[in-house]
C-alpha atoms as a PDB file:
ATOM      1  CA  UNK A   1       0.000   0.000   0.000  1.00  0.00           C
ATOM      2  CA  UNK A   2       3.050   2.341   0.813  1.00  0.00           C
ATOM      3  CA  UNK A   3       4.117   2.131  -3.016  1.00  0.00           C
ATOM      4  CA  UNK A   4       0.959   2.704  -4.301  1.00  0.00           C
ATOM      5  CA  UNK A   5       0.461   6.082  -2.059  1.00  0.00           C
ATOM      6  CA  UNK A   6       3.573   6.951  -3.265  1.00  0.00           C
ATOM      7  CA  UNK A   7       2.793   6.095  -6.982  1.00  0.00           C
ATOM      8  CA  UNK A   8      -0.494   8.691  -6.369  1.00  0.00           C
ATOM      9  CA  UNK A   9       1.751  11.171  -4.548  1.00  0.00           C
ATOM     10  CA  UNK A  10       4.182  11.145  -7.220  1.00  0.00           C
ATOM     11  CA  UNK A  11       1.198  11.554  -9.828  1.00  0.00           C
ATOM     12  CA  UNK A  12      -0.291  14.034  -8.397  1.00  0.00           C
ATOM     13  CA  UNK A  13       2.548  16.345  -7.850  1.00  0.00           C
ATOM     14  CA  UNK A  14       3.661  16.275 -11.563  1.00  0.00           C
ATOM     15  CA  UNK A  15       0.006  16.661 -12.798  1.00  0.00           C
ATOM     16  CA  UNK A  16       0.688  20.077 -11.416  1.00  0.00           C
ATOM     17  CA  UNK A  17       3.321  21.493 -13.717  1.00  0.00           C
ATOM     18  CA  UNK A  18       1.856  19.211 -16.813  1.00  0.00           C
ATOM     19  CA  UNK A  19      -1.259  20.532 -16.276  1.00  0.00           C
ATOM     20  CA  UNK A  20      -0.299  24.615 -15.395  1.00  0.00           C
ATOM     21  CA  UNK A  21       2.966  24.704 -17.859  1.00  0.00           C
ATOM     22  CA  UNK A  22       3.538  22.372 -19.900  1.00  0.00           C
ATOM     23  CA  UNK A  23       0.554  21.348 -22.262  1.00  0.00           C
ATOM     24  CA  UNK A  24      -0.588  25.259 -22.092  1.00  0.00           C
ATOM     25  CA  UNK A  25       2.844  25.955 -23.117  1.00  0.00           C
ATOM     26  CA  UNK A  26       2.742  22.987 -26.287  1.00  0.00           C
ATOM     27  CA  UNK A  27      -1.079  24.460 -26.890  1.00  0.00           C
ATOM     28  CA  UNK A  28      -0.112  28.464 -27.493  1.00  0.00           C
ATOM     29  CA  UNK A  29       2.517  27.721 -29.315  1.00  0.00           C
ATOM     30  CA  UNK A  30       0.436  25.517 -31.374  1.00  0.00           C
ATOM     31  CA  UNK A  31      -2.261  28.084 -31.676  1.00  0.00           C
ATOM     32  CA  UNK A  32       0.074  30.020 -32.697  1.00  0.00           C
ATOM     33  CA  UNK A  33       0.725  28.192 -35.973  1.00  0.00           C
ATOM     34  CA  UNK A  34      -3.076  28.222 -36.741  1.00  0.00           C
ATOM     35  CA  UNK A  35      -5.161  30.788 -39.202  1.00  0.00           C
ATOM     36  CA  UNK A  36      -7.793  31.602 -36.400  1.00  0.00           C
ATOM     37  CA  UNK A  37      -7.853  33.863 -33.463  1.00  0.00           C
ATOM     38  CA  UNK A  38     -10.222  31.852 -31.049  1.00  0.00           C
ATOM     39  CA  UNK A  39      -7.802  29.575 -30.178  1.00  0.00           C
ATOM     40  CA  UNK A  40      -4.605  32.617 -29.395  1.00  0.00           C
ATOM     41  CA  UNK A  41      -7.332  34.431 -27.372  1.00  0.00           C
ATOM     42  CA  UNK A  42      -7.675  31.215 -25.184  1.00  0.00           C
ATOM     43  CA  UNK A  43      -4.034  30.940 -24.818  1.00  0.00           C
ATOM     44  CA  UNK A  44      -3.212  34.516 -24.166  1.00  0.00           C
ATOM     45  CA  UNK A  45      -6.395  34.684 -21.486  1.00  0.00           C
ATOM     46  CA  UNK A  46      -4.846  31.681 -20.042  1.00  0.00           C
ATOM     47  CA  UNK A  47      -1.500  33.375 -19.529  1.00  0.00           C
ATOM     48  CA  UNK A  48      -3.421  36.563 -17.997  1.00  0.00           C
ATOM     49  CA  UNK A  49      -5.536  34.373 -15.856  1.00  0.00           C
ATOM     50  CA  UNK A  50      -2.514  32.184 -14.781  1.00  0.00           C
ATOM     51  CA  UNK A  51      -0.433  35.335 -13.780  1.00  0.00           C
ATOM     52  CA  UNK A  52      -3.001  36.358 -11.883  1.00  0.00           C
ATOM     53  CA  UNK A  53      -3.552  33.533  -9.586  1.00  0.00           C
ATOM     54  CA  UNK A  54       0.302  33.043  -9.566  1.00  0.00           C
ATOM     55  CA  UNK A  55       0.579  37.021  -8.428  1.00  0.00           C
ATOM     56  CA  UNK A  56      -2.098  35.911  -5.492  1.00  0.00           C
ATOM     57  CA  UNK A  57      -0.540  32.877  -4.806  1.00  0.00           C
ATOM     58  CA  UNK A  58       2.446  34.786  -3.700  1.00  0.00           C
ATOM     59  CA  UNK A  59       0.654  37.643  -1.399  1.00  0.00           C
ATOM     60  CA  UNK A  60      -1.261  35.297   0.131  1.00  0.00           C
ATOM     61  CA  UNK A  61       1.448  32.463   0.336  1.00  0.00           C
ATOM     62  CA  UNK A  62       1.585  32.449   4.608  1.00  0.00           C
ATOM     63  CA  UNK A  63      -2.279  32.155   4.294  1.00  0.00           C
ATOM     64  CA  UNK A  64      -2.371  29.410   1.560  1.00  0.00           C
ATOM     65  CA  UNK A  65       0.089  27.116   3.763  1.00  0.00           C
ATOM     66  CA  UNK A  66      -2.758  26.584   6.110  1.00  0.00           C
ATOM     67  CA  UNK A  67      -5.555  25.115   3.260  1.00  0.00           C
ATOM     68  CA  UNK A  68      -4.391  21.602   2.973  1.00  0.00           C
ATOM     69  CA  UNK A  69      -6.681  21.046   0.044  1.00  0.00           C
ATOM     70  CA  UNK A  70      -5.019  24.463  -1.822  1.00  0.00           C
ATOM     71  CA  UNK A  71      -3.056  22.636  -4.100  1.00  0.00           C
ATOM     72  CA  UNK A  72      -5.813  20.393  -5.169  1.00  0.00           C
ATOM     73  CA  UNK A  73      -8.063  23.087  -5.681  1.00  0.00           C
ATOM     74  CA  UNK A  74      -6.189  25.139  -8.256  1.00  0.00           C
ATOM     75  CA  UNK A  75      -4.961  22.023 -10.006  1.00  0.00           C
ATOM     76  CA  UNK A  76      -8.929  21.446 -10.454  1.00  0.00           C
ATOM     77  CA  UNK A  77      -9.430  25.249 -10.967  1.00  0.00           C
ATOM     78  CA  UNK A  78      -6.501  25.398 -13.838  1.00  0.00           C
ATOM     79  CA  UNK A  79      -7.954  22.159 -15.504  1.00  0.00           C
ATOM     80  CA  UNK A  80     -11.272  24.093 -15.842  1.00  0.00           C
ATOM     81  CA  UNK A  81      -9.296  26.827 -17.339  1.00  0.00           C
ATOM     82  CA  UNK A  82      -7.149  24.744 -19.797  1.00  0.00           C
ATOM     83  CA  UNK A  83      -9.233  22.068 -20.918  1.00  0.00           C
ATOM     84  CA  UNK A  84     -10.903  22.748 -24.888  1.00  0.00           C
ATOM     85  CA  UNK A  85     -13.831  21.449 -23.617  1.00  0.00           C
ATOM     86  CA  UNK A  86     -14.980  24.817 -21.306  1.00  0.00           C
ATOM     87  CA  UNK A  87     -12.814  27.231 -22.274  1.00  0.00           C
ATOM     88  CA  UNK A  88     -12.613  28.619 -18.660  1.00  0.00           C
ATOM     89  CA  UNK A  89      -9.991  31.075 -19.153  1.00  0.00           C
ATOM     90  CA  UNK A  90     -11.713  33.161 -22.189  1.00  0.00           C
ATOM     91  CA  UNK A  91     -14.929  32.934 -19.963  1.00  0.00           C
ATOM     92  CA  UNK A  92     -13.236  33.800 -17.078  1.00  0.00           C
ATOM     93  CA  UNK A  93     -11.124  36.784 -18.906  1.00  0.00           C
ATOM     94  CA  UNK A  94     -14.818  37.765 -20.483  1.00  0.00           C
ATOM     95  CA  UNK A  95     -16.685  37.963 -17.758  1.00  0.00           C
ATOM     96  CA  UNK A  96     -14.404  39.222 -14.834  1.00  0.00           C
ATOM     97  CA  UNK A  97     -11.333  40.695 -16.111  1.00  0.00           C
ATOM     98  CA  UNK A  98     -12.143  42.548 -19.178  1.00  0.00           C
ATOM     99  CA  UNK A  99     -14.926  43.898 -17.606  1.00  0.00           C
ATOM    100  CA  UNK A 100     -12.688  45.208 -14.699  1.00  0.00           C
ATOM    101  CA  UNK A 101     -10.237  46.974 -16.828  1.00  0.00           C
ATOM    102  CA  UNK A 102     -13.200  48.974 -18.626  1.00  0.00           C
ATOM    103  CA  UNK A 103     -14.185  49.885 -15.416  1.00  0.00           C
ATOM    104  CA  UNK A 104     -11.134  51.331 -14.352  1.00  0.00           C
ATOM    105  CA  UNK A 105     -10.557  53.079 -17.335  1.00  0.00           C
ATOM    106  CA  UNK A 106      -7.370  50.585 -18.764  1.00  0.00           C
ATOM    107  CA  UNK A 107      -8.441  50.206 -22.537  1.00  0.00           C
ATOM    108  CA  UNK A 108      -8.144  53.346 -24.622  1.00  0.00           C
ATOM    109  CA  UNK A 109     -11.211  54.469 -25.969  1.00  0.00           C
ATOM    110  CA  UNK A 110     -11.878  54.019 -29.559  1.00  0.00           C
ATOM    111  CA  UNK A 111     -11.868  57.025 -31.766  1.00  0.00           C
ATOM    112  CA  UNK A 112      -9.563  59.116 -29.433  1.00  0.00           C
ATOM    113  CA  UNK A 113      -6.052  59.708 -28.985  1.00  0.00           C
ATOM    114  CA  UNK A 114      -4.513  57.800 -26.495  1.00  0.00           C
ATOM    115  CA  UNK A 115      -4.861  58.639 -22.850  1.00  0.00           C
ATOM    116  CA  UNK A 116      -3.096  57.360 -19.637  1.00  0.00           C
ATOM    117  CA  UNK A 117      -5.432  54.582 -18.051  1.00  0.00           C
ATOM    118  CA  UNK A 118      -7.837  56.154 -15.202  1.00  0.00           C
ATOM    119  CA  UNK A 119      -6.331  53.953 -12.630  1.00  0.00           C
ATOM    120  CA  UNK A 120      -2.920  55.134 -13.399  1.00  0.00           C
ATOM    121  CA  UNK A 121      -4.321  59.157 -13.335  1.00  0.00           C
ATOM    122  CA  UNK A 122      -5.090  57.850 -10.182  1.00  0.00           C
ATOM    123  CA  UNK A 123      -1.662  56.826  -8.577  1.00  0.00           C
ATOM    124  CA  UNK A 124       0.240  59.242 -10.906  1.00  0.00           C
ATOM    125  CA  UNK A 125      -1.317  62.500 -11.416  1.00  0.00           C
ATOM    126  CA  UNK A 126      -0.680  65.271 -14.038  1.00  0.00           C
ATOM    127  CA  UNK A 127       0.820  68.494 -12.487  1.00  0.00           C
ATOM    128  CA  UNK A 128       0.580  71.769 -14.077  1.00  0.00           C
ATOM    129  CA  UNK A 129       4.325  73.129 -15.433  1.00  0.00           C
ATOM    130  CA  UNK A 130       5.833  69.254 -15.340  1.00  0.00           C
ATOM    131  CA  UNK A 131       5.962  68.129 -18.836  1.00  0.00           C
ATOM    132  CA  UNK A 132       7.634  64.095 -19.243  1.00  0.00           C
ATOM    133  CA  UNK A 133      11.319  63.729 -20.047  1.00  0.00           C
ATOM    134  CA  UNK A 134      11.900  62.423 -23.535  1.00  0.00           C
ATOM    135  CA  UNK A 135      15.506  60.018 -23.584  1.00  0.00           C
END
């Protein structure tokens, strides 16, 4: 019984990078090579998505220690995202992240001449007199 635990143990801890790195990896650069966009925006919302969770994998590291079942989760969590079958990282990029840079103002509109993001106005405001060095 000790062999097989460590057969699953084994399994399941290389499932992780498989499953987060490599076939994602194999899969953009595949879509890549293709003549339609569906397929790069699931890639490329999969690398925003996964950069994202990585990002709050690292604040809340000292937190995540204490969930025993964390790991288990996002492997579940990133084989929602990667698998063809759902698509979970275009609908997750749809529904929550595009929609949250609108709201804060990061796209440029259309029809205008580029403008700093709102959220950056925000934490880096003009000031009268201070133009921006060119190098």
């Amino acid at each position: 019984m000790t062999k097989f635990w460590t057969l699953v143990t084994a399994l399941h801890t290389g499932a992780g990078p498989v499953m987060m790195l490599v076939y994602p990896l194999y899969a953009s650069v595949v879509a890549m090579e293709t003549a339609t966009k569906v397929d790069d925006e699931q890639w490329l919302s999969y690398w925003i998505i996964y950069s994202f969770l990585t990002l709050t994998e690292l604040i809340l590291q000292s937190l995540l220690e204490w969930i025993p079942i964390w790991y288990s989760v996002k492997l579940v969590f990133v084989a929602w995202l990667v698998l063809p079958q759902f698509h979970g990282a275009a609908f997750i990029y749809n529904r929550l992240v595009r929609e949250q840079f609108k709201k804060h103002g990061v796209f440029p509109q259309q029809h205008s001449k580029p403008t700093k993001p709102k959220i950056l106005n925000s934490i880096f405001p003009h000031r009268e007199g201070h133009e921006a060095h060119s190098h």
